[in-house]
Protein backbone atom coordinates (compact mmCIF):
# COMPACT_ATOMS: atom_id res chain seq x y z
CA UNK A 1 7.86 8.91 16.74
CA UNK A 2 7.93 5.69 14.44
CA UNK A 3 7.24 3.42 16.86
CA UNK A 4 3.80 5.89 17.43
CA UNK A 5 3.26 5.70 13.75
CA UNK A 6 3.23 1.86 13.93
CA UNK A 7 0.88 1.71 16.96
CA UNK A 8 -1.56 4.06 15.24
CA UNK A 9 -1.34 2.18 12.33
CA UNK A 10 -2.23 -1.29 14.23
CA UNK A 11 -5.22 0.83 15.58
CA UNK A 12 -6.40 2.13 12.37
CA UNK A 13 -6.56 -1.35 10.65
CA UNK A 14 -7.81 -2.97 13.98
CA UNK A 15 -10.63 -1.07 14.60
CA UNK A 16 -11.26 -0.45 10.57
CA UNK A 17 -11.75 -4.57 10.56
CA UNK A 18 -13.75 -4.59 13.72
CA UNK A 19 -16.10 -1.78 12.33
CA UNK A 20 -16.68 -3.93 8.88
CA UNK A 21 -17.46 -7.24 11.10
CA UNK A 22 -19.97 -5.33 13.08
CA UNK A 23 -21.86 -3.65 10.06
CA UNK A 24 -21.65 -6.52 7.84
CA UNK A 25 -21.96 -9.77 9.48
CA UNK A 26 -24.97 -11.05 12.22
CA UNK A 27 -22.68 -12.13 15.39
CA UNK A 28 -22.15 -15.96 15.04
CA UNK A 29 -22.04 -15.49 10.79
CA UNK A 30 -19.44 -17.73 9.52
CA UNK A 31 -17.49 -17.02 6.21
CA UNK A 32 -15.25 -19.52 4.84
CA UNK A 33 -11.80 -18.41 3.64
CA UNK A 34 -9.91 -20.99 3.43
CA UNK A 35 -11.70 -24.68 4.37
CA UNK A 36 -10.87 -26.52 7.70
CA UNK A 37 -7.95 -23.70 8.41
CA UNK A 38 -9.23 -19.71 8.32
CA UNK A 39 -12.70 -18.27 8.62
CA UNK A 40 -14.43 -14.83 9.34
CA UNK A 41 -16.71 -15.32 12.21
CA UNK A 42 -18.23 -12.64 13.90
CA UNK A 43 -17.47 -13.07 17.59
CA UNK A 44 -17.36 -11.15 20.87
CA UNK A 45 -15.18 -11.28 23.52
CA UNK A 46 -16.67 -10.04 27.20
CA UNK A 47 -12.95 -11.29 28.68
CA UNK A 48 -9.61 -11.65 27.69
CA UNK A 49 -8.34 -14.71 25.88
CA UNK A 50 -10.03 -17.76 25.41
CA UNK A 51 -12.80 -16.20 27.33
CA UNK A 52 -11.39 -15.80 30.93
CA UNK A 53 -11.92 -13.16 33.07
CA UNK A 54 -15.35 -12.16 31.48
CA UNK A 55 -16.92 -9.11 32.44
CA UNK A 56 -14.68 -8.02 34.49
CA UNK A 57 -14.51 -4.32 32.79
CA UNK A 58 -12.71 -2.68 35.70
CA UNK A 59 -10.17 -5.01 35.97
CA UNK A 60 -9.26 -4.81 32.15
CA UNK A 61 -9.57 -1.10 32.46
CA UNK A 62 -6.74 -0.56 34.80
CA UNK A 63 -4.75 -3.47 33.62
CA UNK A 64 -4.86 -1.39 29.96
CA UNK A 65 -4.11 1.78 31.34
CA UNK A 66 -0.94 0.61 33.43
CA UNK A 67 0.20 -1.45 30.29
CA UNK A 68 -0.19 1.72 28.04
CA UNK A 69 1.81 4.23 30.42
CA UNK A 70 4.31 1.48 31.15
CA UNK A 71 4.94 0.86 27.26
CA UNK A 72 5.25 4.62 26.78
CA UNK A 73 7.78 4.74 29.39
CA UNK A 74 9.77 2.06 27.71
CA UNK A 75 9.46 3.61 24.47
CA UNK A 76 10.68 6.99 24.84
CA UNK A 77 13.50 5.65 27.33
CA UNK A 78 14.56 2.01 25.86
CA UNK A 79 14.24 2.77 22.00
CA UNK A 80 16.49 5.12 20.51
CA UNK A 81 19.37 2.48 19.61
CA UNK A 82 16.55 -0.43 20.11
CA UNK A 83 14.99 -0.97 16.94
CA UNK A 84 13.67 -4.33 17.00
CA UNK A 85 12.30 -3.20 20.95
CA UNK A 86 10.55 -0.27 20.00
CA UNK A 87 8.80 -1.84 16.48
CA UNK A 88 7.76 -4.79 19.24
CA UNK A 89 6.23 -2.04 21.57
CA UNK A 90 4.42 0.12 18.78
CA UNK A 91 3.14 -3.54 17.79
CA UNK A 92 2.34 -3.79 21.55
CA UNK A 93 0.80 -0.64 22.38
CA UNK A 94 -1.27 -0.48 19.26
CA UNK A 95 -2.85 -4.20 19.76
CA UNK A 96 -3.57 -2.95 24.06
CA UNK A 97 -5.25 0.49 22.66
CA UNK A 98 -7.49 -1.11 19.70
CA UNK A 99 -8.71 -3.90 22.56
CA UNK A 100 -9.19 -0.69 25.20
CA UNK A 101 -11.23 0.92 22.56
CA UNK A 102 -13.70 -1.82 21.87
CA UNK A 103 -13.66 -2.53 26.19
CA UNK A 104 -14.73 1.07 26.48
CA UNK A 105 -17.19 2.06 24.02
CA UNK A 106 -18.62 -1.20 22.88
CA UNK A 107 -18.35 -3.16 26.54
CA UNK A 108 -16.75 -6.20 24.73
CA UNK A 109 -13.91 -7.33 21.99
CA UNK A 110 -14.62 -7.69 18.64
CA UNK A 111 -13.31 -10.90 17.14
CA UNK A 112 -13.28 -12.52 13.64
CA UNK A 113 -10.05 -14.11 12.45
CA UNK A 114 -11.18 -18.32 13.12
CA UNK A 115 -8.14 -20.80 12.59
CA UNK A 116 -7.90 -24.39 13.06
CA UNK A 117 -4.03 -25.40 13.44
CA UNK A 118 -3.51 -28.99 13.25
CA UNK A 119 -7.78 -29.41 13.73
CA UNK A 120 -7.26 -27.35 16.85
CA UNK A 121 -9.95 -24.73 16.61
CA UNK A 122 -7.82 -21.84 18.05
CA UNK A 123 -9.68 -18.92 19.97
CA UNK A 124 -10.77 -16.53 17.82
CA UNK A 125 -9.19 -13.12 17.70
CA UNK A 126 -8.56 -10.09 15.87
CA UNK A 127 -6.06 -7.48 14.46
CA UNK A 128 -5.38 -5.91 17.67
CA UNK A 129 -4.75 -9.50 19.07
CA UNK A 130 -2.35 -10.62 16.90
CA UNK A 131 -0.30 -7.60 17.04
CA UNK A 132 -0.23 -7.86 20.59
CA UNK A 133 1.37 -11.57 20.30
CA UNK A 134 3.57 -10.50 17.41
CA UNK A 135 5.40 -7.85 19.62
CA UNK A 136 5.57 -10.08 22.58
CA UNK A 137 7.53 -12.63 20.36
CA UNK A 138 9.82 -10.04 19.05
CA UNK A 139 10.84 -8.61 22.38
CA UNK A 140 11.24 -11.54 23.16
CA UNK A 141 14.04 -12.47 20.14
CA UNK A 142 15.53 -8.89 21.28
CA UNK A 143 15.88 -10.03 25.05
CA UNK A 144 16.94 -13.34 23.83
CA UNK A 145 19.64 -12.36 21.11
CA UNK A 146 20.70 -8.61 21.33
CA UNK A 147 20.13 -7.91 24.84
CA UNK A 148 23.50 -9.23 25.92
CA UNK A 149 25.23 -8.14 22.39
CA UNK A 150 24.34 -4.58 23.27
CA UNK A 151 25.31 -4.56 26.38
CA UNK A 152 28.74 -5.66 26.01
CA UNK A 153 29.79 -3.15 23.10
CA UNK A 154 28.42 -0.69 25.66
CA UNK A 155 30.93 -1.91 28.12
C-alpha cells in the first residue's frame, strides 16, 4: 500500500504543478529561477522525450497502459521484502500515470522545469518526468547491488 501512497503522491504534485503552469503562464513564458541553470517555461510535449514520437497518441496510450499493469504486477509480487524496488516503482508508476493523464485529457505533456547542465540546454520536463527517471535509477542500484545479496541469503 506504500508504494500506492508514493505513486499518488507523485501524481498529486505532478499534475498540481502542471495545472499552475497552464493557468498562470502563456505557453513559451519564461521565468528565471536561477540564471544560465533552472527556469520555468511553459512547454508542451505532443511526444515523448526530447520530442520523438509526436502525436502518436495511440501508441503512447497502449505503451502506458502495459507499463501501468506490468508495474502493478511487480509491485504486489516483487515488493514485500524489496524496499528500495517498490519506492522505485511507486516513483515509476506515479511519473507513467501523471504523463497518461495529461496524454488523455489534454492531448499533450505539460512541461516546465528548463535546465542547462554544463550550457547544455536539457529537454524540458516535468514532475512526472523526473520521477519516472528517479525510479529507473534506483531499480537500477537495487538490480545492481542487492539483487544478488538477496538472493544468496535466500539460498
Amino acid at each position: 500500500m506504500f508504494y500506492y501512497i508514493i505513486a499518488a503522491i507523485i501524481i498529486l504534485i505532478d499534475q498540481v504543478t502542471k495545472w499552475f503552469i497552464v493557468k498562470n503562464m502563456q505557453l513559451g513564458e519564461n521565468i528565471t529561477v536561477i540564471e544560465n541553470f533552472l527556469y520555468i517555461t511553459s512547454h508542451r510535449n505532443r511526444g515523448a522525450a526530447w520530442g520523438i514520437l509526436q502525436g502518436q497518441m495511440w501508441f503512447f496510450y497502449i505503451i502506458t497502459t502495459i507499463v501501468i499493469v506490468g508495474i502493478i504486477y511487480y509491485i504486489k509480487k516483487h515488493t514485500k521484502e524489496n524496499k528500495v524496488m517498490g519506492i522505485a516503482l511507486g516513483l515509476m508508476l506515479g511519473g507513467a500515470i501523471g504523463n497518461f493523464i495529461d496524454r488523455l485529457f489534454r492531448k499533450e505533456v505539460v512541461d516546465f522545469i528548463n535546465t542547462y547542465i554544463f550550457s547544455y540546454d536539457f529537454p524540458i520536463f516535468n514532475v512526472a518526468d523526473s520521477a519516472l527517471c528517479v525510479g529507473v535509477v534506483l531499480l537500477f542500484i537495487h538490480m545492481l547491488f542487492f539483487e544478488g545479496k538477496q538472493e544468496k541469503e535466500q539460498a
